[in-house]
C-alpha atoms as a PDB file:
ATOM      1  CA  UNK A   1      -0.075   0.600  10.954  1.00  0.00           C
ATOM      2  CA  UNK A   2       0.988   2.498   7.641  1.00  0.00           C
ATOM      3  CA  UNK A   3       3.572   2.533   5.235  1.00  0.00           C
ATOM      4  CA  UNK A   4       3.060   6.131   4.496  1.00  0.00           C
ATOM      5  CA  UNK A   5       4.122   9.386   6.401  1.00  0.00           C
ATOM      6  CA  UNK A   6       3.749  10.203   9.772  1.00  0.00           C
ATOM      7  CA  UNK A   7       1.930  13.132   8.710  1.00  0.00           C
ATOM      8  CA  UNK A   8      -1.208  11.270   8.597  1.00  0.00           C
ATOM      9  CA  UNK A   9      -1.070  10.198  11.843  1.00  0.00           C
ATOM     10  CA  UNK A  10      -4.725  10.406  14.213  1.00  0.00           C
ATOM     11  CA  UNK A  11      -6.016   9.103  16.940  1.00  0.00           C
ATOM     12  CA  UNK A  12      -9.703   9.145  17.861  1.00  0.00           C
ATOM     13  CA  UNK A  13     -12.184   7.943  20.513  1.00  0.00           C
ATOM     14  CA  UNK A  14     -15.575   6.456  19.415  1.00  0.00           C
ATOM     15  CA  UNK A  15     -18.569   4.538  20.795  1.00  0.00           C
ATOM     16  CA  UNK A  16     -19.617   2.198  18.434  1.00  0.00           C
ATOM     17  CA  UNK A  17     -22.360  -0.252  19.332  1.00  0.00           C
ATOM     18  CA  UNK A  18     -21.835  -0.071  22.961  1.00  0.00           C
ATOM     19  CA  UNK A  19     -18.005  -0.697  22.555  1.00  0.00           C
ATOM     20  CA  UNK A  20     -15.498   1.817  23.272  1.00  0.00           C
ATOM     21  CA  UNK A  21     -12.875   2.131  20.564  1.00  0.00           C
ATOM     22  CA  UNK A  22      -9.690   3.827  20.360  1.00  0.00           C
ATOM     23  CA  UNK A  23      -8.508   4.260  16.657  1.00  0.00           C
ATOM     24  CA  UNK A  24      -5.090   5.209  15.586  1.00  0.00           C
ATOM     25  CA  UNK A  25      -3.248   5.673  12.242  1.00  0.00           C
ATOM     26  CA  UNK A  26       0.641   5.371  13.024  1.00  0.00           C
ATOM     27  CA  UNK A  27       2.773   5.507   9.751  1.00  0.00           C
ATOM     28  CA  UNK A  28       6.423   4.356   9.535  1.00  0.00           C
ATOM     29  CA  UNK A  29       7.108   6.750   6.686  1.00  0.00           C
ATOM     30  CA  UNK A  30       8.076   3.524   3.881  1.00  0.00           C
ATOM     31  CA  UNK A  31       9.987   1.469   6.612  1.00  0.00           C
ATOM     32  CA  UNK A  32       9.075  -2.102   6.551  1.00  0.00           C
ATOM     33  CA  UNK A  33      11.308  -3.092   9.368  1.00  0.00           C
ATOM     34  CA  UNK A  34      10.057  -0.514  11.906  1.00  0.00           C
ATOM     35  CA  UNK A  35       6.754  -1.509  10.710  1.00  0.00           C
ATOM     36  CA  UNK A  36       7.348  -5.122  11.835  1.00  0.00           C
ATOM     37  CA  UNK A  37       8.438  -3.917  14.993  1.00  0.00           C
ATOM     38  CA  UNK A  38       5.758  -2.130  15.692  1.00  0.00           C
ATOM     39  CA  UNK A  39       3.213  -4.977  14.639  1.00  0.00           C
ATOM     40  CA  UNK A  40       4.944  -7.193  17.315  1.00  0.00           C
ATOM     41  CA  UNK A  41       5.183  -4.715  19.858  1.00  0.00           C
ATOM     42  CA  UNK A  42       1.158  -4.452  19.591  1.00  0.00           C
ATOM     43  CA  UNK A  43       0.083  -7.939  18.738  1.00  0.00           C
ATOM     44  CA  UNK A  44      -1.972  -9.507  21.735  1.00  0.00           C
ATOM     45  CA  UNK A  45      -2.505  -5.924  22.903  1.00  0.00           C
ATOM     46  CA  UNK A  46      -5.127  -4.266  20.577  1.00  0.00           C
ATOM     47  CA  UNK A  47      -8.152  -6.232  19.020  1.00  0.00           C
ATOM     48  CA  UNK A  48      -7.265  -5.440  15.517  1.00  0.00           C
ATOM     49  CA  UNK A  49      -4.422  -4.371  13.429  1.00  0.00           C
ATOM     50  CA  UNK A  50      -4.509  -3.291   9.934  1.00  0.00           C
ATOM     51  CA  UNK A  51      -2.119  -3.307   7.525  1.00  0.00           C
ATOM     52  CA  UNK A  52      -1.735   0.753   5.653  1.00  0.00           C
ATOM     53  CA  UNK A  53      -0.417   1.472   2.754  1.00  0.00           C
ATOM     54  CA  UNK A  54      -0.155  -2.056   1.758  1.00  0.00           C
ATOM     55  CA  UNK A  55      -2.311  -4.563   0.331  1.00  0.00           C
ATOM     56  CA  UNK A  56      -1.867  -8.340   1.558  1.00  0.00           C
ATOM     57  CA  UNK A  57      -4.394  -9.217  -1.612  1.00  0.00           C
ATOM     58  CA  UNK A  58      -5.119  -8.380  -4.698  1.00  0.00           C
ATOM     59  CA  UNK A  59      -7.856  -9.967  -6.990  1.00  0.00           C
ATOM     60  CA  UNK A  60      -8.404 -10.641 -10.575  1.00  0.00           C
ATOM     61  CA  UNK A  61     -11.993 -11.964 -11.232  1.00  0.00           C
ATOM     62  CA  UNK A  62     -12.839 -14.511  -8.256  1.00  0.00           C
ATOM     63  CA  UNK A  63      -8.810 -15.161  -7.600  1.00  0.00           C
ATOM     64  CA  UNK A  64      -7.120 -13.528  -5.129  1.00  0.00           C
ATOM     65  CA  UNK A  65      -3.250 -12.954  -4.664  1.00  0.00           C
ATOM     66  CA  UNK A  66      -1.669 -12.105  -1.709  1.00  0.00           C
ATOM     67  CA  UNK A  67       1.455  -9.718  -1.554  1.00  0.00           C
ATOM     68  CA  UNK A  68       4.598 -11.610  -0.893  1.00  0.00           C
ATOM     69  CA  UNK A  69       5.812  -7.849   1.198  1.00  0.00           C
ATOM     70  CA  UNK A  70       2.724  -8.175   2.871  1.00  0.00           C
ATOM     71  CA  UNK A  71       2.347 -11.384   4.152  1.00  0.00           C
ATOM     72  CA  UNK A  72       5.647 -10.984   5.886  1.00  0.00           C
ATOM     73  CA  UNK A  73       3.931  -8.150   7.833  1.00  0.00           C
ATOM     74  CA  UNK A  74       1.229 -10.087   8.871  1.00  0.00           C
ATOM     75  CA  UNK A  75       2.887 -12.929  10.189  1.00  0.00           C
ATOM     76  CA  UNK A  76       4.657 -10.744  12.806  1.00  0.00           C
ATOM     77  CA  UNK A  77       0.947 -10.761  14.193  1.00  0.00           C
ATOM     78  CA  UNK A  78       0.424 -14.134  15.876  1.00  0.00           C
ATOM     79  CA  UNK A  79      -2.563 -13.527  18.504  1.00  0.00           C
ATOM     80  CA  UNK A  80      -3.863 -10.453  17.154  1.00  0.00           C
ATOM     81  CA  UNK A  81      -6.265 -10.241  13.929  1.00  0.00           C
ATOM     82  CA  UNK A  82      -4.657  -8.347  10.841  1.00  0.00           C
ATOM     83  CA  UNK A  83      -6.898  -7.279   8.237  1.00  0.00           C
ATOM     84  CA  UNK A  84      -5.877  -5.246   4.990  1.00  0.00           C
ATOM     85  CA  UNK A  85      -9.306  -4.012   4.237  1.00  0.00           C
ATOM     86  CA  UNK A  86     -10.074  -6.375   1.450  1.00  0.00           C
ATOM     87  CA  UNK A  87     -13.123  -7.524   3.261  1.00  0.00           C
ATOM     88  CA  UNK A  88     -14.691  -3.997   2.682  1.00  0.00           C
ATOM     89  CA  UNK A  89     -13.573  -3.203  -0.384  1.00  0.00           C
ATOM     90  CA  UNK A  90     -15.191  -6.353  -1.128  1.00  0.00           C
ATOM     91  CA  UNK A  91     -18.708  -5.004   0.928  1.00  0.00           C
ATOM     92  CA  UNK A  92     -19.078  -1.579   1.718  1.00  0.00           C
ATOM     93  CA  UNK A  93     -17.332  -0.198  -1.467  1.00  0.00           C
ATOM     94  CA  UNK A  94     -19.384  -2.271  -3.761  1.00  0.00           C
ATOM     95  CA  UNK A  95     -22.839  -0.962  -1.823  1.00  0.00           C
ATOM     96  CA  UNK A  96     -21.617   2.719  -1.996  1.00  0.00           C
ATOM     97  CA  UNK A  97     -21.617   2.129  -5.381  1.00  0.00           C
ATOM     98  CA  UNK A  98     -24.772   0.793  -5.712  1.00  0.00           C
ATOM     99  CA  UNK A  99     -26.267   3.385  -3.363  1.00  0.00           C
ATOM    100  CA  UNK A 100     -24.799   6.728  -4.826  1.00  0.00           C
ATOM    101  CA  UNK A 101     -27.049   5.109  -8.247  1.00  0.00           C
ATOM    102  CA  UNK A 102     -29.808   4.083  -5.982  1.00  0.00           C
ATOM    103  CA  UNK A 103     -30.543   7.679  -4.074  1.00  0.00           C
ATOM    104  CA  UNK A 104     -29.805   9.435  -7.609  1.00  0.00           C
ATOM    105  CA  UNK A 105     -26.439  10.560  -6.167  1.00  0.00           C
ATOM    106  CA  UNK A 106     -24.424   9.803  -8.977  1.00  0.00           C
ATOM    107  CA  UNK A 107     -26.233   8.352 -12.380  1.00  0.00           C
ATOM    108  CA  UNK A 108     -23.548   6.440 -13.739  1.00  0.00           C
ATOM    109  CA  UNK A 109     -25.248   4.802 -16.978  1.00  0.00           C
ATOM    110  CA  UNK A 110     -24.582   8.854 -17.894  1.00  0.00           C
ATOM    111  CA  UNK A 111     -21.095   9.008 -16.678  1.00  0.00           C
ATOM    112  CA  UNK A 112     -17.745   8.322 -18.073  1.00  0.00           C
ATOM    113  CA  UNK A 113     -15.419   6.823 -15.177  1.00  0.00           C
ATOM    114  CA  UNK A 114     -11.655   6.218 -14.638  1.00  0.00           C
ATOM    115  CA  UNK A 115     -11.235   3.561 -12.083  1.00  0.00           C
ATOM    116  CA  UNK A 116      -7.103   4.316 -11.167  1.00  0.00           C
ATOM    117  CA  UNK A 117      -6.386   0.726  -9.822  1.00  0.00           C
ATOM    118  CA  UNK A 118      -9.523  -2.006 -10.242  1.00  0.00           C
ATOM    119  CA  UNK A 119      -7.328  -5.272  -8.792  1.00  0.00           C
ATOM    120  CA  UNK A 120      -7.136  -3.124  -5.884  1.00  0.00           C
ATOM    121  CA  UNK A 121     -10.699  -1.800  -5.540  1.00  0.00           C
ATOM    122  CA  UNK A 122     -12.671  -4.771  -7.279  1.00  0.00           C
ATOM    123  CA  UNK A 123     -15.543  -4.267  -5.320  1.00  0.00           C
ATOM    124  CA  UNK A 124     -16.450  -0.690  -6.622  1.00  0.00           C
ATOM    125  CA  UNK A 125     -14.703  -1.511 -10.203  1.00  0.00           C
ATOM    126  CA  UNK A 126     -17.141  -4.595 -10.886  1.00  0.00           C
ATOM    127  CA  UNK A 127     -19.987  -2.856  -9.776  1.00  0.00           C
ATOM    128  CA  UNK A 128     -18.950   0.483 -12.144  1.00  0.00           C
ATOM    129  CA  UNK A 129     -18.484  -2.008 -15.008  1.00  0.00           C
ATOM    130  CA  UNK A 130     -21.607  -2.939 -14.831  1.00  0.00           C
ATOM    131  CA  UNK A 131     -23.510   0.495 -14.538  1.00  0.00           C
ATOM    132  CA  UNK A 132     -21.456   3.013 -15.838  1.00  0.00           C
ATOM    133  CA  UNK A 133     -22.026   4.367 -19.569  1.00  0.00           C
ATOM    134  CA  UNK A 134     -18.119   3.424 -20.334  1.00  0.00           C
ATOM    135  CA  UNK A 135     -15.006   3.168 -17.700  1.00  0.00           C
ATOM    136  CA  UNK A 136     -11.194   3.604 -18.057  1.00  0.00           C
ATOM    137  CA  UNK A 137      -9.168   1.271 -15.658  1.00  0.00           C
ATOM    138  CA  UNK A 138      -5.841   2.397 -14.810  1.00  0.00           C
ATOM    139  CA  UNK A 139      -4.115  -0.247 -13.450  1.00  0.00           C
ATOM    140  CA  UNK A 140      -1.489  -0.791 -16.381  1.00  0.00           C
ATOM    141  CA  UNK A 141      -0.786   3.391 -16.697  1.00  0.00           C
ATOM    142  CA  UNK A 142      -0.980   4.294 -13.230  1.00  0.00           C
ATOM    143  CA  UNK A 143       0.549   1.031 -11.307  1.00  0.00           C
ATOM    144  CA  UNK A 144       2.980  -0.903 -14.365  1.00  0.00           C
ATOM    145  CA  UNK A 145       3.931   2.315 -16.247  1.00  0.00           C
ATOM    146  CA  UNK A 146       2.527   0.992 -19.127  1.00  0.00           C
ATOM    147  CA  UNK A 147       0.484   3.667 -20.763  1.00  0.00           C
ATOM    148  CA  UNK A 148      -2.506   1.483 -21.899  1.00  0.00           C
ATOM    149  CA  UNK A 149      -6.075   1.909 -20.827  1.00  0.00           C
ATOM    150  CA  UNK A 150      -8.264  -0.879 -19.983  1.00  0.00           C
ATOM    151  CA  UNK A 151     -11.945  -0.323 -21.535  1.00  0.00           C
ATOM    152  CA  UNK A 152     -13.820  -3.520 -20.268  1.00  0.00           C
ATOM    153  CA  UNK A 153     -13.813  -5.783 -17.167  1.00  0.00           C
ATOM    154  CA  UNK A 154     -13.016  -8.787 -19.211  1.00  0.00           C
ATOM    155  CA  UNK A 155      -9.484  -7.518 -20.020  1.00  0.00           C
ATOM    156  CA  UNK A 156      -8.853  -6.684 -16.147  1.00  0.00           C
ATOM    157  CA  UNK A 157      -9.528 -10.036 -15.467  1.00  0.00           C
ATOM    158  CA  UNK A 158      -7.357 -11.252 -17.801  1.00  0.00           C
ATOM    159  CA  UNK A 159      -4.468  -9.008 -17.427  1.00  0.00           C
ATOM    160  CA  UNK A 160      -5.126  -9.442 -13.838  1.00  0.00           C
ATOM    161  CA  UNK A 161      -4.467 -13.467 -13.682  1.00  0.00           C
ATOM    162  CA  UNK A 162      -1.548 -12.734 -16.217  1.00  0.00           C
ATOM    163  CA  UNK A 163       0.320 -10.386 -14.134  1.00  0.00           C
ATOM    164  CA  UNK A 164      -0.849 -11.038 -10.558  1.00  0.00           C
ATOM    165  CA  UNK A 165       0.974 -14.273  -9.755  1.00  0.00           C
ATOM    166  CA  UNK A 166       4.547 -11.881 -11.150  1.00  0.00           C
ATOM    167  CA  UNK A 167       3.638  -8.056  -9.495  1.00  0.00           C
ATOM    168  CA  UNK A 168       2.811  -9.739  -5.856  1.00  0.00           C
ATOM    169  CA  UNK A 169       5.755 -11.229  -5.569  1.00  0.00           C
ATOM    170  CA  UNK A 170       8.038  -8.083  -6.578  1.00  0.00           C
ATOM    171  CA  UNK A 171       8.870  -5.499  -3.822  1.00  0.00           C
ATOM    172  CA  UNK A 172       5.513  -3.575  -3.234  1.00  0.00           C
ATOM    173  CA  UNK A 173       7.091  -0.117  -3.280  1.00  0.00           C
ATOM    174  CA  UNK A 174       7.684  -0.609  -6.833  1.00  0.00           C
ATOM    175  CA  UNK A 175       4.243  -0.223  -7.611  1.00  0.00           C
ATOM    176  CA  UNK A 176       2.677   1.675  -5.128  1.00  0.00           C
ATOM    177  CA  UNK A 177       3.868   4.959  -3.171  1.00  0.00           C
ATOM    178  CA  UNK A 178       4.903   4.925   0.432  1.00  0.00           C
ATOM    179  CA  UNK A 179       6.392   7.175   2.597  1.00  0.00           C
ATOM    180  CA  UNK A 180       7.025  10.878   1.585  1.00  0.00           C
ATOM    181  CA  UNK A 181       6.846   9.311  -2.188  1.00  0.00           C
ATOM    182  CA  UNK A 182       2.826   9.451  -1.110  1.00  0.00           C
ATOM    183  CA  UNK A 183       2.899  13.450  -0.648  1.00  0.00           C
ATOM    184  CA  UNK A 184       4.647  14.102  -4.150  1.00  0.00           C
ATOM    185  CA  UNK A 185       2.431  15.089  -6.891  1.00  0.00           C
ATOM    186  CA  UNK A 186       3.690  13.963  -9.973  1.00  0.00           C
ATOM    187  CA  UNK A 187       0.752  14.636 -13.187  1.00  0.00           C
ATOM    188  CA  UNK A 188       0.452  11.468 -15.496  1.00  0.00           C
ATOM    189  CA  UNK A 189      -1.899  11.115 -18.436  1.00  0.00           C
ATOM    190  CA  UNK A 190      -3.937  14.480 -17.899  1.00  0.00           C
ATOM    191  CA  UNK A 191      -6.314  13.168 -20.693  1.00  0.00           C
ATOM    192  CA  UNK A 192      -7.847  10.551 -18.831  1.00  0.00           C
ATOM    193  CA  UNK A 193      -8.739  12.661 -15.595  1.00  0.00           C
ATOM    194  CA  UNK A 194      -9.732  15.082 -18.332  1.00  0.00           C
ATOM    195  CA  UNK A 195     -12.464  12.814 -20.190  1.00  0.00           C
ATOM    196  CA  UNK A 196     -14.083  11.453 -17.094  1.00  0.00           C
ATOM    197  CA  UNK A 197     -16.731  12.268 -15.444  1.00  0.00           C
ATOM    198  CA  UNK A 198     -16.102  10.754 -12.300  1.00  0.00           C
ATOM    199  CA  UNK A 199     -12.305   9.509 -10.956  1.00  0.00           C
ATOM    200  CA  UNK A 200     -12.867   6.391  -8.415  1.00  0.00           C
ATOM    201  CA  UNK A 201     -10.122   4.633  -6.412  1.00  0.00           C
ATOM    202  CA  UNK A 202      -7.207   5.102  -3.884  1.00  0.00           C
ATOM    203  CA  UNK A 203      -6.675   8.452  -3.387  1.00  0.00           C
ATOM    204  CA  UNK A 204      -2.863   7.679  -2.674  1.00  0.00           C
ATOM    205  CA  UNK A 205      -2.611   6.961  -6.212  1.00  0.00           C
ATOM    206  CA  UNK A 206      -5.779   9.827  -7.761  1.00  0.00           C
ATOM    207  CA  UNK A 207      -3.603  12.279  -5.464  1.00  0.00           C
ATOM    208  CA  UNK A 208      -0.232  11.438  -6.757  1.00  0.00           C
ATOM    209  CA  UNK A 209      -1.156  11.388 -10.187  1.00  0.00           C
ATOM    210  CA  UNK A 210      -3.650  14.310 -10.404  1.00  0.00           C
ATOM    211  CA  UNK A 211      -3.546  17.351 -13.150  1.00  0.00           C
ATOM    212  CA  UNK A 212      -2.159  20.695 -11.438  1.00  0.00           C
ATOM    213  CA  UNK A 213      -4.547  22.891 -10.502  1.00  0.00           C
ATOM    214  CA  UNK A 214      -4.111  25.617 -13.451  1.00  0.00           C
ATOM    215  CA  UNK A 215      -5.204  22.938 -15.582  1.00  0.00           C
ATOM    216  CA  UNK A 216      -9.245  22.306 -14.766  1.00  0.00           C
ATOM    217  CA  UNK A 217      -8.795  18.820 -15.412  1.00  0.00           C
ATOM    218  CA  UNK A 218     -11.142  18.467 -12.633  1.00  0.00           C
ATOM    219  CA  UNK A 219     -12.853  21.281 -12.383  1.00  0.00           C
ATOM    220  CA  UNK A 220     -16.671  20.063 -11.918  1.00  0.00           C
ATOM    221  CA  UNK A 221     -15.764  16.080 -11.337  1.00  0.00           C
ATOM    222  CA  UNK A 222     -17.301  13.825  -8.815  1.00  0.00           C
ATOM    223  CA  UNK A 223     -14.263  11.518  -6.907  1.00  0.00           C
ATOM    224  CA  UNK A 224     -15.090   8.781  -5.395  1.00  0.00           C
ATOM    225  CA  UNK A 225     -12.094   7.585  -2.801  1.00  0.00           C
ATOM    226  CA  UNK A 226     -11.135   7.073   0.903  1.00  0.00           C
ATOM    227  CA  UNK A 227      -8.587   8.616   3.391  1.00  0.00           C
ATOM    228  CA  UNK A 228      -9.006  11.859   3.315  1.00  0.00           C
ATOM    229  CA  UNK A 229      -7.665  14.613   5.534  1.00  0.00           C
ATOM    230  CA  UNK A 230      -8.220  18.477   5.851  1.00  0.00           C
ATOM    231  CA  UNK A 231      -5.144  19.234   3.276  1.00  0.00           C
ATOM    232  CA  UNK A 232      -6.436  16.218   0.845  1.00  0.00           C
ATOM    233  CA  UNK A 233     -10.001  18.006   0.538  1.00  0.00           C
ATOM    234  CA  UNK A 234      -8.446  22.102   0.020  1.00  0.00           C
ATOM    235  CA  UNK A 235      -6.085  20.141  -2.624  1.00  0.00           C
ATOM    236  CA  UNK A 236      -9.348  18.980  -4.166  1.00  0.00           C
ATOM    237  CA  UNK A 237     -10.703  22.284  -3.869  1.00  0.00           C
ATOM    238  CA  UNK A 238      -7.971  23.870  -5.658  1.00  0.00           C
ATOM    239  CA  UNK A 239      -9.015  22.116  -8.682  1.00  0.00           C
ATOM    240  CA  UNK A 240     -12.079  22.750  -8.281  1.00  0.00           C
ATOM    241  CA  UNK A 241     -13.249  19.263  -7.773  1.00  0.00           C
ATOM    242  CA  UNK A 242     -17.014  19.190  -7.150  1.00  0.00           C
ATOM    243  CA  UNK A 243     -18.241  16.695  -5.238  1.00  0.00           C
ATOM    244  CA  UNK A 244     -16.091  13.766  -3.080  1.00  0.00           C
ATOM    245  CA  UNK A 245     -17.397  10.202  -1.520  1.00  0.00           C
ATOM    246  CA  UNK A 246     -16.056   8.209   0.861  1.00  0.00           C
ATOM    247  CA  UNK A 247     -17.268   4.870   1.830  1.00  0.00           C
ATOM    248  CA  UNK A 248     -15.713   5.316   4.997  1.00  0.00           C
ATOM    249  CA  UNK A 249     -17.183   6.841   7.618  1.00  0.00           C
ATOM    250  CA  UNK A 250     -15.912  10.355   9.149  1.00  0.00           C
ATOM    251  CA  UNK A 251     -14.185  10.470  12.683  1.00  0.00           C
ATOM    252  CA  UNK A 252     -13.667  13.672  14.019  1.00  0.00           C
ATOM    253  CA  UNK A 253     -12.903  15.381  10.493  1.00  0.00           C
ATOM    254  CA  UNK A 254     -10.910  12.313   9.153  1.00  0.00           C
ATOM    255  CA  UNK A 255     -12.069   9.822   7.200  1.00  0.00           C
ATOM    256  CA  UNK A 256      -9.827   6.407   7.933  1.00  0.00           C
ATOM    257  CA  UNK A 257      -8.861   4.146   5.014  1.00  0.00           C
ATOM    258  CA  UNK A 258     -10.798   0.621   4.895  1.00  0.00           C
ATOM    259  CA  UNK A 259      -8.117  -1.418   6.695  1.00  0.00           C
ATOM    260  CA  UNK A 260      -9.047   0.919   9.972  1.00  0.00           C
ATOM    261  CA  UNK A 261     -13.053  -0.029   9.508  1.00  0.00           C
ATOM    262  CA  UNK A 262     -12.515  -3.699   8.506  1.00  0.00           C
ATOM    263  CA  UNK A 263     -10.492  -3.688  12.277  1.00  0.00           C
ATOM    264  CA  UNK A 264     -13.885  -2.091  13.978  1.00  0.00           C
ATOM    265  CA  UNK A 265     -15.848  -5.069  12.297  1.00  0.00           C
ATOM    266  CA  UNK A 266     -13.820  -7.903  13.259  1.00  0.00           C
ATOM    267  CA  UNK A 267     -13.289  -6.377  16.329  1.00  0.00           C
ATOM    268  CA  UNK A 268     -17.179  -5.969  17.010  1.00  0.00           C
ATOM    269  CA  UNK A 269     -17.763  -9.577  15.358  1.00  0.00           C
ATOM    270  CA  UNK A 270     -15.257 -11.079  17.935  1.00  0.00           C
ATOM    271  CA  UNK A 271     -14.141 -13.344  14.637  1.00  0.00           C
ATOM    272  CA  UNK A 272     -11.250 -13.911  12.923  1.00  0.00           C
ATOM    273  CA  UNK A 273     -10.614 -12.111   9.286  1.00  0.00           C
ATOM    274  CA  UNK A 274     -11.468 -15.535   7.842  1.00  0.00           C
ATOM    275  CA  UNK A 275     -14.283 -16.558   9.436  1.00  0.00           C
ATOM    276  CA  UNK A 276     -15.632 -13.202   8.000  1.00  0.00           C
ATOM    277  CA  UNK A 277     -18.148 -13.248   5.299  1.00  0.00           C
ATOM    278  CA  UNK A 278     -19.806 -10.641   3.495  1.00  0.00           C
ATOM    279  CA  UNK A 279     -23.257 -11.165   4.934  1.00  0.00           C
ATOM    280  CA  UNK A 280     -20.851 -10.540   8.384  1.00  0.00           C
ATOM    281  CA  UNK A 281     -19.929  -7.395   7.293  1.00  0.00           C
ATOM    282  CA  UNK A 282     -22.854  -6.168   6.084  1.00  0.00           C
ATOM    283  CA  UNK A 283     -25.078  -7.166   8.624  1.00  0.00           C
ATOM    284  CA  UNK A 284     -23.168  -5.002  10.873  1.00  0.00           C
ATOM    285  CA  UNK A 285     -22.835  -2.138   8.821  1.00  0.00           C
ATOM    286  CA  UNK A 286     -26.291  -1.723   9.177  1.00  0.00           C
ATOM    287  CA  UNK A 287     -26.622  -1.673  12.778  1.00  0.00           C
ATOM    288  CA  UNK A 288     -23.932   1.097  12.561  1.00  0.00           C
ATOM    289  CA  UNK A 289     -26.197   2.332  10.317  1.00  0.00           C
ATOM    290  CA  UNK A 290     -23.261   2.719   8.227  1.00  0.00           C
ATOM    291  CA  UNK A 291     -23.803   5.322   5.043  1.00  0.00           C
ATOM    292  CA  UNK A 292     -20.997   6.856   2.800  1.00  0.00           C
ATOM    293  CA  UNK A 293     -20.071  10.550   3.256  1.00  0.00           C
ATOM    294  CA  UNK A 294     -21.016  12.997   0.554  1.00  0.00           C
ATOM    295  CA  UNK A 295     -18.846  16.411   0.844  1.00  0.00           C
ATOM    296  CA  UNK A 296     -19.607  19.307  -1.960  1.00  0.00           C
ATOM    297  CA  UNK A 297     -16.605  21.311  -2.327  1.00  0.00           C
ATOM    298  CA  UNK A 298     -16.688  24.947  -2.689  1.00  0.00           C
ATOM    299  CA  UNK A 299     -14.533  27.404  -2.718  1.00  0.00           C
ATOM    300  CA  UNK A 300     -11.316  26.938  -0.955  1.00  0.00           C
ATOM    301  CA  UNK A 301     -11.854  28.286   2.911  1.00  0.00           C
ATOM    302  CA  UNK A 302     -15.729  26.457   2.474  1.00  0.00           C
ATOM    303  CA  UNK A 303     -16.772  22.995   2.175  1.00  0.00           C
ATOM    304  CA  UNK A 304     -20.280  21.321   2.763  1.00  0.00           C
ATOM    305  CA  UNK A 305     -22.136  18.171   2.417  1.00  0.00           C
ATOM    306  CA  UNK A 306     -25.211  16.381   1.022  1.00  0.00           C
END
């Protein structure tokens, strides 16, 4: 279930393990009640249910917060599992990280990197901080409005446990786009796509904020991100973006956002979100044999992969 547009909306069929899985993304275009509705209607009917276009936490160091908007979601769920894709973020994203450096991918201890929103994606933002040559976290320009860059991981944490406890209990759509508000492009601070070498996070916020295409802001840069679709990639291409990874993994031309694969693991596991750990996760990753996918972008009309 989503928050954003229907326009997003997919449904695929996929054998995974043995299982059978159907996967959907249904989006409620920014409406919270007919999201509710539609997380009752399913609960004790699927095996997992994840929460789109939300978060239900957020994390600052080794504290997590949970989403006041959220959590009211959730709790229309009371025999199904609902996972928000934190469990990933916290797994998967963190070992794409680690592999793109490994297989010689992406050398980040020669790359500059803007990380658009680290409380979100703290998995792949620690493990930047600690490899990349210098990083940019947007959290306070792209999220607050408040045109500041954050240069270290120290000051996320700190601005994290500062502002956390206020932000997640404030409507969410104050911070973060839903709806048709997801499909508007709307350029902010230019200069920090501009100096990077590679742009990392949720692409509903590296799409919304993203230079024009006349500009070349991102002509030659590596993005590393998640939910993509056919139009997200030819945007990409008509900036001339080089090179895009997803930690997800690609169903039928789609790649779903980490809620969706967070639902196949629990789902698979036969466990509760909670009794999840990370070992959990990434044990069964690699029976799925689970890898991120690496698309080089061309010119628009042509795409291929590495």
């Amino acid at each position: 279930m989503s928050l954003g547009s229907p326009k997003g909306d997919k449904t695929v069929t996929a054998t995974l393990l043995g299982e059978e899985f159907e996967i959907s993304r249904v989006g409620t275009n920014g409406d919270l009640r007919r999201f509710a509705e539609l997380v009752r209607e399913l609960d004790g009917k699927v095996d997992a249910i994840g929460l789109g276009g939300i978060d239900l936490y957020l994390y600052a160091g080794k504290r997590r917060y949970t989403i006041r908007d959220a959590a009211r979601l959730a709790r229309n769920a009371r025999a199904t599992p609902v996972v928000d894709g934190s469990g990933i973020k916290n797994t998967l994203e963190r070992e794409t990280i680690e592999w793109l450096q490994r297989e010689g991918i992406v050398d980040f201890s020669a790359k500059k990197v803007l990380v658009v929103c680290a409380v979100d994606r703290f998995g792949m933002g620690e493990s930047i901080a600690r490899l990349a040559k210098s990083v940019v976290y947007g959290d306070l320009m792209f999220n607050v409005g408040i045109p500041i860059p954050m240069r270290s991981w120290t000051t996320v944490r700190i601005v994290g446990a500062l502002l956390l406890p206020i932000v997640t209990r404030l409507p969410f759509q104050w911070f973060y786009p839903t709806g048709e508000k997801q499909e508007r492009i709307t350029p902010k601070h230019e200069k920090y796509f501009g100096w990077a070498d590679v742009i990392a996070g949720d692409y509903k916020i590296i799409g919304r904020f993203m230079p024009p295409p006349e500009s070349r802001a991102l002509a030659g840069k590596t993005l590393i991100t998640n939910t993509l679709t056919s139009a997200d990639c030819e945007d990409l291409r008509a900036r001339r973006v080089k090179m895009v990874v997803t930690s997800t993994r690609e169903f039928d031309g789609r790649t779903f956002a980490t809620n969706v694969v967070e639902g196949i693991l629990v789902a698979l596991a036969g466990k509760r979100p909670e009794e999840m750990t990370s070992d959990d996760y990434l044990a069964l990753l690699k029976k799925l044999d689970w890898q991120p996918t690496v698309r080089i972008l061309g010119e628009p009309g042509r795409e291929g992969s590495a």
